[in-house]
Structure formats: C-alpha cells, structure tokens
Protein backbone atom coordinates (compact mmCIF):
# COMPACT_ATOMS: atom_id res chain seq x y z
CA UNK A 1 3.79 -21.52 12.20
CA UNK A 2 2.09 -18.52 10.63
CA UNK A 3 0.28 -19.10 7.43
CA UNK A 4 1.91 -16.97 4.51
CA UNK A 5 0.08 -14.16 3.65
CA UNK A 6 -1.47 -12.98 -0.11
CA UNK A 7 0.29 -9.47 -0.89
CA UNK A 8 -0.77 -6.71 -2.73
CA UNK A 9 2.32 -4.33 -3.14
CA UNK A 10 1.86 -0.58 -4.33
CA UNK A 11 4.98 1.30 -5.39
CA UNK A 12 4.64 5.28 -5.27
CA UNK A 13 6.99 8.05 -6.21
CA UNK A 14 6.61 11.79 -5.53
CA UNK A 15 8.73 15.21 -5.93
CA UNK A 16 11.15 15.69 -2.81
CA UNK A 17 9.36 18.79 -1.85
CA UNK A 18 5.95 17.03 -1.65
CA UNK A 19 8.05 14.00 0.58
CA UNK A 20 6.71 15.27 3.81
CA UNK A 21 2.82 15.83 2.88
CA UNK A 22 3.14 12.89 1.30
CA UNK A 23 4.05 10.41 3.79
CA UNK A 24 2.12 12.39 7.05
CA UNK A 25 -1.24 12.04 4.68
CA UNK A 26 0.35 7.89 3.58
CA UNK A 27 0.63 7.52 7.52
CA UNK A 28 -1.83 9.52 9.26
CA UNK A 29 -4.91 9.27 6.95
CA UNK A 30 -4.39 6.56 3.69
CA UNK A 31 -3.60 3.79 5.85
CA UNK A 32 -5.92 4.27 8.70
CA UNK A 33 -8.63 4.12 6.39
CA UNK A 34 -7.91 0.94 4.79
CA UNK A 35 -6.69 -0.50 7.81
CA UNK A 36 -10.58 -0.54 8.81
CA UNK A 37 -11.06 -3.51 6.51
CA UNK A 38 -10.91 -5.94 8.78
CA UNK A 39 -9.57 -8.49 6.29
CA UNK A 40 -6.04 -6.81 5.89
CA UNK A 41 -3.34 -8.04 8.60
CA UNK A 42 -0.64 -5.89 8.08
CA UNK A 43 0.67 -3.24 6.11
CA UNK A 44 4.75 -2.36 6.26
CA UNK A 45 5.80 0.90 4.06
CA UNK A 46 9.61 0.93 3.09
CA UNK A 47 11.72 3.55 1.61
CA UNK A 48 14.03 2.60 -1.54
CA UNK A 49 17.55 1.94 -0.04
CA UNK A 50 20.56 3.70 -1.99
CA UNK A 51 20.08 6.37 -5.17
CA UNK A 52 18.89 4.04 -7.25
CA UNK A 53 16.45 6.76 -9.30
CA UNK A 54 15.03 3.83 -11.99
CA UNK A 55 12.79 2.53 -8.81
CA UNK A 56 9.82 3.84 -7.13
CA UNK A 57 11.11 5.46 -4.04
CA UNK A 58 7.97 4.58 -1.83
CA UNK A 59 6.71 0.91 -1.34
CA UNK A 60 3.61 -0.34 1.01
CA UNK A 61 3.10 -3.60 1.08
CA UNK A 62 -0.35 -4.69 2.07
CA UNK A 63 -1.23 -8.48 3.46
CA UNK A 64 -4.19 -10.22 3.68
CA UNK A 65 -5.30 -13.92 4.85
CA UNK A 66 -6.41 -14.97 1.38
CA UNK A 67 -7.12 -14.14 -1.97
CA UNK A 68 -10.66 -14.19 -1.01
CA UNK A 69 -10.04 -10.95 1.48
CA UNK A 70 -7.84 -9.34 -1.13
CA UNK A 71 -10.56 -9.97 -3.47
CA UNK A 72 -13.52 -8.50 -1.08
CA UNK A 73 -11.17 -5.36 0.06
CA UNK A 74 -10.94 -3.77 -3.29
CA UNK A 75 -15.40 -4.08 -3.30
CA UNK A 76 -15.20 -2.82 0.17
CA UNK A 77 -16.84 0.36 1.38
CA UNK A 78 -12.69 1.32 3.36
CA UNK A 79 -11.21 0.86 -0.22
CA UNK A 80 -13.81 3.03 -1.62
CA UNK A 81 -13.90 5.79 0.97
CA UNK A 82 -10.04 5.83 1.02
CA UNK A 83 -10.09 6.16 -2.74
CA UNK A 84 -12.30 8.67 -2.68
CA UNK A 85 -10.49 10.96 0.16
CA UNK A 86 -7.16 10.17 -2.14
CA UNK A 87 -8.46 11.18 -5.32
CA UNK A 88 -9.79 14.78 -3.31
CA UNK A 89 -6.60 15.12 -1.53
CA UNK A 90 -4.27 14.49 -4.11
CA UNK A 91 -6.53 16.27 -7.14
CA UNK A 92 -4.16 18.90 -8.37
CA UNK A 93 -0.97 15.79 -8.18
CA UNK A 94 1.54 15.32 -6.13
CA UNK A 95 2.43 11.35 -6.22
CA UNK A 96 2.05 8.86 -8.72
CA UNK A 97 1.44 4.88 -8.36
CA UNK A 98 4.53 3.47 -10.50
CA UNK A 99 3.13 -0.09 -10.50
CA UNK A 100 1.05 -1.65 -7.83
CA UNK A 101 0.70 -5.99 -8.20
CA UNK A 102 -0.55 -8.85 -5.82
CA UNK A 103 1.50 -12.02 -5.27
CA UNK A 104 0.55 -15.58 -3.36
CA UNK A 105 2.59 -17.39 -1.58
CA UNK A 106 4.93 -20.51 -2.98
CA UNK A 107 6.82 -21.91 -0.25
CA UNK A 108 7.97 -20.36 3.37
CA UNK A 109 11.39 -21.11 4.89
CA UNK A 110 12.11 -19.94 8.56
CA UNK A 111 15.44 -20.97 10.51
C-alpha cells in the first residue's frame, strides 16, 4: 500500500484569451522547474468541470512524501528559480493564484 501523500494545492484563474499561454508556459516551463525538486512525487493539473464561474478554473495539485519535503521545497533553490522565471514571465499579468493551501493526510480507503 502506498503511503498517502502531504498536498499542497494551488488554484489559478486567467482571462480566456490568455488560456493557451497560460497552460503551454503551466506545462512546458512552471512545472518542469519545480519538478527538479526531487522531494515532490507528483503533480496532476485539473480543469474546473461545468460553468461554475465562483471557482478557480485551474487547479495543480502538488504531492510530496512529508511535511518535511513540503517544508524544504518552498527553501529550495527549484522553488526559487521557478518563482523567479514566473514573476518575469508573468510581470505585466495574465493569471492570478485564487487560493493556494497544503493538506495531510487523515485516513486512506482503497477497494
């Protein structure tokens, strides 16, 4: 059985015409950079399902092993550097972060 992983979620929202730049620069570039911390497992993006406009219409959802590499990631060199390359890419606007949180684990089910 796989351990259950610590989560940092991130939820993003952008204008429709800056959609496309936005997720080939999410895909290509933001998440190959902090995929280079070693301590992160796995990161899934989703799209918001329906029309539902009161939600962010981007989600990523980052995991890690432990609170301890969740912890050392955002001191990490990768964070920093992929900070960095955001804040230059993205200096005029184009996105915002609508909320971004961390949750631990409770209790795992699996059938």
């Amino acid at each position: 059985m796989v351990k259950a992983r610590i989560l940092n979620i991130v939820a993003t929202e952008c204008p429709p015409e800056n959609d496309a730049k936005f997720n080939k620069w999410y895909n290509e570039v933001h998440i190959p950079m902090l995929f280079k911390y070693k301590g992160m497992k796995r990161v899934t993006r989703y799209q918001r399902a329906g029309e539902n406009k009161e939600q962010a219409k981007y989600m990523g959802i980052y995991e890690f092993e432990s609170k301890k590499a969740l912890d050392d990631y955002r001191g990490s060199p990768e964070f920093a550097a992929a900070i960095a390359e955001m804040q230059e890419t993205w200096k005029s606007g184009g996105f915002d972060i609508k909320w971004a949180t961390d949750y631990e684990p409770i209790k795992t089910w699996e059938r």
